[in-house]
C-alpha atoms as a PDB file:
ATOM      1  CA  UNK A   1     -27.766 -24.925  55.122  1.00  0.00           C
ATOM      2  CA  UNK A   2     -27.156 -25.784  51.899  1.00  0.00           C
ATOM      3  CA  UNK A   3     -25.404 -27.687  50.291  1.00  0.00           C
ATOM      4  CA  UNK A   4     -25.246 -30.601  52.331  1.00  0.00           C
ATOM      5  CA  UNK A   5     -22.211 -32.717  52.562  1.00  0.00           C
ATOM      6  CA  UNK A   6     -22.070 -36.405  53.256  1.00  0.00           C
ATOM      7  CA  UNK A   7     -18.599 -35.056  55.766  1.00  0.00           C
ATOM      8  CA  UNK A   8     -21.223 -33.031  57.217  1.00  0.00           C
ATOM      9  CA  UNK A   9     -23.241 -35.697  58.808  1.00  0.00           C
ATOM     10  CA  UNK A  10     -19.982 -37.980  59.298  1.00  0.00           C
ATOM     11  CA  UNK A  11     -18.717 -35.125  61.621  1.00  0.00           C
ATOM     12  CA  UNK A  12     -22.400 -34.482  63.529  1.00  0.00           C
ATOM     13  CA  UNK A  13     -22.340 -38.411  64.529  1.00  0.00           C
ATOM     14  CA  UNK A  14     -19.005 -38.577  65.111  1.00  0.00           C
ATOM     15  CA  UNK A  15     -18.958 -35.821  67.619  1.00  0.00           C
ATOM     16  CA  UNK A  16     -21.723 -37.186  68.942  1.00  0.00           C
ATOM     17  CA  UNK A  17     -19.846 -40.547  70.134  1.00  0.00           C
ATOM     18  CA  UNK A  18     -16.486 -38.497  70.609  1.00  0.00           C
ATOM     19  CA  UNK A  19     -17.968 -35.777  72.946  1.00  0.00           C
ATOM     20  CA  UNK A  20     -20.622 -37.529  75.266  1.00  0.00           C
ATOM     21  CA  UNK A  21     -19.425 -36.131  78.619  1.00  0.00           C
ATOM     22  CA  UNK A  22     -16.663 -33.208  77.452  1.00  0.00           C
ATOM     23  CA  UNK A  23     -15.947 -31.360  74.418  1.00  0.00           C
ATOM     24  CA  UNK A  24     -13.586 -34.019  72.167  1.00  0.00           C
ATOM     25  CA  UNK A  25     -10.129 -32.991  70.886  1.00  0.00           C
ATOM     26  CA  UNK A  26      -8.934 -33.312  67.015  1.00  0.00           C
ATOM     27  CA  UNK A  27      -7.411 -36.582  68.130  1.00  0.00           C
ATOM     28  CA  UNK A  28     -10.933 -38.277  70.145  1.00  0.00           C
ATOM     29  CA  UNK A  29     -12.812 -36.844  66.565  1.00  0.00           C
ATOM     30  CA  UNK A  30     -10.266 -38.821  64.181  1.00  0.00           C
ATOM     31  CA  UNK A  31     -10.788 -41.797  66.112  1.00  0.00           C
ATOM     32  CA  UNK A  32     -14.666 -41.222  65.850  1.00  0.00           C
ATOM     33  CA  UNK A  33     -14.565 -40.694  62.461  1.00  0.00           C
ATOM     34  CA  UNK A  34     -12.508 -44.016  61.536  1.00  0.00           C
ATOM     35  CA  UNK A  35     -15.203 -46.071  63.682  1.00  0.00           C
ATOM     36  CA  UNK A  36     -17.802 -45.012  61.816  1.00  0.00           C
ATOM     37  CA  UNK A  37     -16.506 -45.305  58.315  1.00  0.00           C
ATOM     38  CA  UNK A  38     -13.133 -46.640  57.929  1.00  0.00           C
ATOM     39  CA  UNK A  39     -12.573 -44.548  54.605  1.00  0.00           C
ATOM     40  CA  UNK A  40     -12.388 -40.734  55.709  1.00  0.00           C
ATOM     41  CA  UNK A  41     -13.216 -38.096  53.561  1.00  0.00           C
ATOM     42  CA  UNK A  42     -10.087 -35.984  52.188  1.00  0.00           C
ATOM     43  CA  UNK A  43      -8.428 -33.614  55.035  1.00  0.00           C
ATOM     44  CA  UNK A  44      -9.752 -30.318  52.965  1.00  0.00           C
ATOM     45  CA  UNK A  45     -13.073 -31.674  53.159  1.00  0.00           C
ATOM     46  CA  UNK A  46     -13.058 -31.956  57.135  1.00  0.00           C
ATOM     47  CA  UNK A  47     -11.895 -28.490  57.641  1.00  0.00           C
ATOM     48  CA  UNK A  48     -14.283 -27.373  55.459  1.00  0.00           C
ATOM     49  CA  UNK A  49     -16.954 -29.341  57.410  1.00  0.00           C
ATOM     50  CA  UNK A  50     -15.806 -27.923  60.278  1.00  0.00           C
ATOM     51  CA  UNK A  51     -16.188 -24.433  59.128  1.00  0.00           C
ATOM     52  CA  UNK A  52     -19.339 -24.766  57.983  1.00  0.00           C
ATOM     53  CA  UNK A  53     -20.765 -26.580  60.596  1.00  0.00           C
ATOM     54  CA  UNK A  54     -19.506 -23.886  63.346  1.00  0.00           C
ATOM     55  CA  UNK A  55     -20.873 -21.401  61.272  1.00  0.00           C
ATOM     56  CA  UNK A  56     -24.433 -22.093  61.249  1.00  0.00           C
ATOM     57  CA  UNK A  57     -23.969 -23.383  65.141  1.00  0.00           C
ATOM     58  CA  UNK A  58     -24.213 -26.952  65.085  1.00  0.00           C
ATOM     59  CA  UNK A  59     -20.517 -27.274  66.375  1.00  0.00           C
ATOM     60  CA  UNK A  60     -19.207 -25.628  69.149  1.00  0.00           C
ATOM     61  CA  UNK A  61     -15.100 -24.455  69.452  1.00  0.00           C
ATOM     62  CA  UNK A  62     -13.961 -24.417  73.323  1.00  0.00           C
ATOM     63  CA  UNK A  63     -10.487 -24.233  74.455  1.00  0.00           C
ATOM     64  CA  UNK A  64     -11.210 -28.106  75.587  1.00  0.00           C
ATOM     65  CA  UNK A  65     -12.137 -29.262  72.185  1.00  0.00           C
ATOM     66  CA  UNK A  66     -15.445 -29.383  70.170  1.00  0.00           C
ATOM     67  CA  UNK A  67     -18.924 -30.524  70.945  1.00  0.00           C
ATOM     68  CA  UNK A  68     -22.473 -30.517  69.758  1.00  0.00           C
ATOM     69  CA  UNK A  69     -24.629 -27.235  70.264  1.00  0.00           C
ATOM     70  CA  UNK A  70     -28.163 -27.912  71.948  1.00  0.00           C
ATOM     71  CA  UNK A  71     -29.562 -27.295  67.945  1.00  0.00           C
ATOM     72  CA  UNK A  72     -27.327 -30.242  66.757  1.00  0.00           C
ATOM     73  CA  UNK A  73     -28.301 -32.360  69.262  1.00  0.00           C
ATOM     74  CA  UNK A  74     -32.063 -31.684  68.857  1.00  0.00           C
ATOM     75  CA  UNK A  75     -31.212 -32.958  65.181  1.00  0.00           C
ATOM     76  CA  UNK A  76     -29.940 -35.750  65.950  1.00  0.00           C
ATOM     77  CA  UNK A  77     -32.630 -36.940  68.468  1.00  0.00           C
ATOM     78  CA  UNK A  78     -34.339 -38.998  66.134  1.00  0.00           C
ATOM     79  CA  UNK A  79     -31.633 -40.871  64.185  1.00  0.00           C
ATOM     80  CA  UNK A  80     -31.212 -44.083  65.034  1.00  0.00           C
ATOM     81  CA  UNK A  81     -28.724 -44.885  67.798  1.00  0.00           C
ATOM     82  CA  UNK A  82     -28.279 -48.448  65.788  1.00  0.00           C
ATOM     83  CA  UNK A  83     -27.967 -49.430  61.757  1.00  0.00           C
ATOM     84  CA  UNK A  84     -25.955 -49.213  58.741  1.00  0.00           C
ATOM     85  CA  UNK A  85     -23.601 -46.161  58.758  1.00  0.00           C
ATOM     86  CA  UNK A  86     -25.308 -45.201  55.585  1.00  0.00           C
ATOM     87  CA  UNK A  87     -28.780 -45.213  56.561  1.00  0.00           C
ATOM     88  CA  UNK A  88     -27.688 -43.047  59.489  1.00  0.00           C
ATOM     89  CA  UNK A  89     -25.883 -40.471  57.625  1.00  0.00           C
ATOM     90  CA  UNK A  90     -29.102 -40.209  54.712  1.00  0.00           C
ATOM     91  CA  UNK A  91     -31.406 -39.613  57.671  1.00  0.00           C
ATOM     92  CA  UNK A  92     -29.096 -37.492  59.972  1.00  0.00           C
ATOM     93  CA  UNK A  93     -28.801 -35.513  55.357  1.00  0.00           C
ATOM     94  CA  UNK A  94     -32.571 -35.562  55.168  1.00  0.00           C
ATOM     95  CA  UNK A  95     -33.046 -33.834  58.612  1.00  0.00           C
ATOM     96  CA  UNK A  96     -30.049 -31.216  57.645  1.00  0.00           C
ATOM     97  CA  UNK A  97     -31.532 -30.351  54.746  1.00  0.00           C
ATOM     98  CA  UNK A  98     -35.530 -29.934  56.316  1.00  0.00           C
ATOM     99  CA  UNK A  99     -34.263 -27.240  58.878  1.00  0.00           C
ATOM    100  CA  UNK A 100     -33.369 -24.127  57.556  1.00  0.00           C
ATOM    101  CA  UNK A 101     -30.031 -22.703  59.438  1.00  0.00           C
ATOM    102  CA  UNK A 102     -28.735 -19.581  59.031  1.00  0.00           C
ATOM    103  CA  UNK A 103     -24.883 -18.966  59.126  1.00  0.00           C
ATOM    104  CA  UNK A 104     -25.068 -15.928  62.168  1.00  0.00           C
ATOM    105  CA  UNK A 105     -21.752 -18.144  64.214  1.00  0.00           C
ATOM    106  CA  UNK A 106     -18.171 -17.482  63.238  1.00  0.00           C
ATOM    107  CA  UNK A 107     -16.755 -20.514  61.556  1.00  0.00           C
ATOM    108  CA  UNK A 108     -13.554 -22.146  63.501  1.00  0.00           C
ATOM    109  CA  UNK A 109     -12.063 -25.188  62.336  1.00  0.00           C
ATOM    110  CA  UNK A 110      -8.930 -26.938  64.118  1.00  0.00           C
ATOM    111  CA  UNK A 111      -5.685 -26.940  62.589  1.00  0.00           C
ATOM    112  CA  UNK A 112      -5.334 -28.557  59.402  1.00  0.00           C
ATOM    113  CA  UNK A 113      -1.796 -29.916  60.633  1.00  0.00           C
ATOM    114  CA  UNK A 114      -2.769 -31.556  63.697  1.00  0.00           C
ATOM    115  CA  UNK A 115      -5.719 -32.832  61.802  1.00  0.00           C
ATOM    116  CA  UNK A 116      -3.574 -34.201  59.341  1.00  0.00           C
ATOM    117  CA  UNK A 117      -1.688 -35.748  62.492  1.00  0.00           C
ATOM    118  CA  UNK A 118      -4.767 -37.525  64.761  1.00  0.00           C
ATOM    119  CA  UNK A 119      -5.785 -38.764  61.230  1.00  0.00           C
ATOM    120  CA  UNK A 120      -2.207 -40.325  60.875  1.00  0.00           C
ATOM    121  CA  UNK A 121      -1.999 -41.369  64.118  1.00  0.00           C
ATOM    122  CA  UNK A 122      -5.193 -43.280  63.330  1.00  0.00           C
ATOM    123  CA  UNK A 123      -4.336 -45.192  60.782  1.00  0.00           C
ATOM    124  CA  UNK A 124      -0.861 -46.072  61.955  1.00  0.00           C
ATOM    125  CA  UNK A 125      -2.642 -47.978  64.580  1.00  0.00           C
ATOM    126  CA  UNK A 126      -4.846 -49.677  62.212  1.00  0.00           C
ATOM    127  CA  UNK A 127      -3.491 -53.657  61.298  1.00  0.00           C
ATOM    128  CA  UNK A 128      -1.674 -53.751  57.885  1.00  0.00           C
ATOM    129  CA  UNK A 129      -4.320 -54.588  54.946  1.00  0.00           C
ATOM    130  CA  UNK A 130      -4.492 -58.376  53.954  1.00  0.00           C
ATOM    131  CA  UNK A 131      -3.091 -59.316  50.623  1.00  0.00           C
ATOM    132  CA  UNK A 132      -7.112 -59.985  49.820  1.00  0.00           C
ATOM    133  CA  UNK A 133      -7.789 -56.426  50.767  1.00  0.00           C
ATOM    134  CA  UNK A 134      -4.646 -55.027  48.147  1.00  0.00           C
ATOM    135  CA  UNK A 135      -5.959 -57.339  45.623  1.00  0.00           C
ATOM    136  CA  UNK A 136      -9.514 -55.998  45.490  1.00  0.00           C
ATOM    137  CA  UNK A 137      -8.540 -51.834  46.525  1.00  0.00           C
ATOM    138  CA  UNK A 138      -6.369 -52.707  42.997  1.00  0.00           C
ATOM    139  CA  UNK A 139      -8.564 -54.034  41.034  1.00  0.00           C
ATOM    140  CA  UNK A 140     -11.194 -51.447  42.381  1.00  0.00           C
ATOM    141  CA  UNK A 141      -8.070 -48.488  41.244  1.00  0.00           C
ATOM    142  CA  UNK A 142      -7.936 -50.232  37.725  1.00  0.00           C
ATOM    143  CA  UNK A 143     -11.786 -50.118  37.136  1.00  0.00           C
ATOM    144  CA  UNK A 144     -12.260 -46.559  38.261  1.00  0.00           C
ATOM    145  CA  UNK A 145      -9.438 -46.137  35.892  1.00  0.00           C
ATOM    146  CA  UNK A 146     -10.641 -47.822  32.590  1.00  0.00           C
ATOM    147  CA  UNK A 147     -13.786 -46.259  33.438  1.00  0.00           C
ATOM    148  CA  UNK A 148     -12.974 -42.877  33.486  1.00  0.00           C
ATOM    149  CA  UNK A 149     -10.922 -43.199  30.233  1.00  0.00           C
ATOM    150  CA  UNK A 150     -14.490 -44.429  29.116  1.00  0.00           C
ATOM    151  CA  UNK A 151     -15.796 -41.646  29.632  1.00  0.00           C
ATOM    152  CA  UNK A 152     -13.103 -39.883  28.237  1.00  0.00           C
ATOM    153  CA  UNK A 153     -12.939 -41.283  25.343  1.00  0.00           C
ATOM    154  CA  UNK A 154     -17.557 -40.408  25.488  1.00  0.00           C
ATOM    155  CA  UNK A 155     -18.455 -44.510  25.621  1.00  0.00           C
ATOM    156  CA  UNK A 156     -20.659 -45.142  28.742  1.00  0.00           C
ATOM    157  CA  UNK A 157     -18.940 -46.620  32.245  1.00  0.00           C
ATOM    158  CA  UNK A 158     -19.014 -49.870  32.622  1.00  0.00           C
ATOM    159  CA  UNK A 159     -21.512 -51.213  35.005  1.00  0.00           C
ATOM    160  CA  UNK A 160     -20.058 -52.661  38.315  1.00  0.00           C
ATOM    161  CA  UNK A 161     -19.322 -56.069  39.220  1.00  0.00           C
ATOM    162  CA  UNK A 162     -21.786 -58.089  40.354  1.00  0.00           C
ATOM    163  CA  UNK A 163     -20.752 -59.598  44.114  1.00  0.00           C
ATOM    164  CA  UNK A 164     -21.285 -63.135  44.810  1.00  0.00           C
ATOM    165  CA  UNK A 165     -19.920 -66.246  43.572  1.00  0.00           C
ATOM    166  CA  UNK A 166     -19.224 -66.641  39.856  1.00  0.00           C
ATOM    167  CA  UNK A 167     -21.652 -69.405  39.378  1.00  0.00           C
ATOM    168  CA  UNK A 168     -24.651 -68.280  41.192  1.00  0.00           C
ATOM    169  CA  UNK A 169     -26.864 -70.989  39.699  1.00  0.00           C
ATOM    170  CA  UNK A 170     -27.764 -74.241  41.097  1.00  0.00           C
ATOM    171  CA  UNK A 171     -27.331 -75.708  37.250  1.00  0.00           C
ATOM    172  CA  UNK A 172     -24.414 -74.399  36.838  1.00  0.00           C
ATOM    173  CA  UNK A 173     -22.774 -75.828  39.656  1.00  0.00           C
ATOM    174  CA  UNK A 174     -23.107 -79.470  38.671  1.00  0.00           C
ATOM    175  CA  UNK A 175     -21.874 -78.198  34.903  1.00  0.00           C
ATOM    176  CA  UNK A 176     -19.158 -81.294  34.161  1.00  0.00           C
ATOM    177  CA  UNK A 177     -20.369 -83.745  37.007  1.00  0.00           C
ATOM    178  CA  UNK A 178     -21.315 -87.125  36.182  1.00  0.00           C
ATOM    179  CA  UNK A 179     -24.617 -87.505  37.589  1.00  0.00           C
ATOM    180  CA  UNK A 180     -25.390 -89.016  41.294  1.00  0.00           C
ATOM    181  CA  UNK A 181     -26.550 -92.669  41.474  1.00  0.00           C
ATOM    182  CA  UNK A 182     -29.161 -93.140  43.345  1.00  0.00           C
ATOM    183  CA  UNK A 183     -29.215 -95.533  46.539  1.00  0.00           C
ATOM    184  CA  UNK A 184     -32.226 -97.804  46.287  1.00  0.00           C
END
């Protein structure tokens, strides 16, 4: 199976917390999907995830919905139940990538317009973004920006921004203090 995709391993451990007792429909998925990581991957890249994933017989199509063949769930036997989404979806990568699949199952994917819909329905329930949440998703927009006309223009990217506060030095934090007295 290869290449792998990081919407790949979203979907695997998503339908593994959508469709614990029953296969899950497009709607329980999309709901999976935005618990896991809040920022889905495009529409197109679902579907094709989908397809693929059916196709070499990790996901199973049923009139109910989709679940997780007995091969997927062998796979994901040893990921960690518990941990940072990423470190989950590297190992759940890793072990893709280590078993060598063949694509023998027809590929099925839902429809890419009710897709579209559980996805919207998703995020309509989702609490409007704080103004400190539009500030930094535009200030993220402008950087990707300036750095791709960077590139564009063949000077390197700019590095990111370091987090934490601006003065991360204990010096610098007394800069333009008069100095303590001390109690005797």
């Amino acid at each position: 199976m290869h290449p792998i995709h990081d919407a790949d391993a979203l979907l695997l451990l998503a339908l593994t917390l959508a469709s614990k007792r029953r296969p899950a429909n497009v709607e329980e998925i999309a709901i999976a999907l935005g618990t896991l990581q809040p920022r889905l991957p495009a529409e197109p890249k679902l579907l094709d995830a989908f397809a693929r994933l059916s196709n070499h017989g990790l996901v199973i199509a049923s009139l109910d919905g989709y679940a997780l063949s007995d091969t997927a769930q062998g796979l994901l036997k040893g990921v960690k139940a518990k941990g940072e989404i990423a470190e989950r979806l590297q190992s759940l990568k890793d072990r893709l990538a280590g078993n060598q699949l063949t694509a023998t199952h027809p590929a099925s994917k839902p429809d890419a317009a009710a897709l579209s819909a559980a996805i919207a329905a998703w995020r309509a329930t989702l609490p409007p973004p704080t103004k400190a949440e539009k500030v930094a998703e535009q200030r993220e927009a402008r950087f990707n920006e300036t750095n791709a006309k960077r590139i564009a223009e063949g000077k390197p990217p700019l590095p990111p921004k370091r987090p934490g506060p601006k003065r991360p030095f204990a010096a610098r934090k007394t800069a333009g203090k008069p100095p303590r007295k001390q109690e005797r």
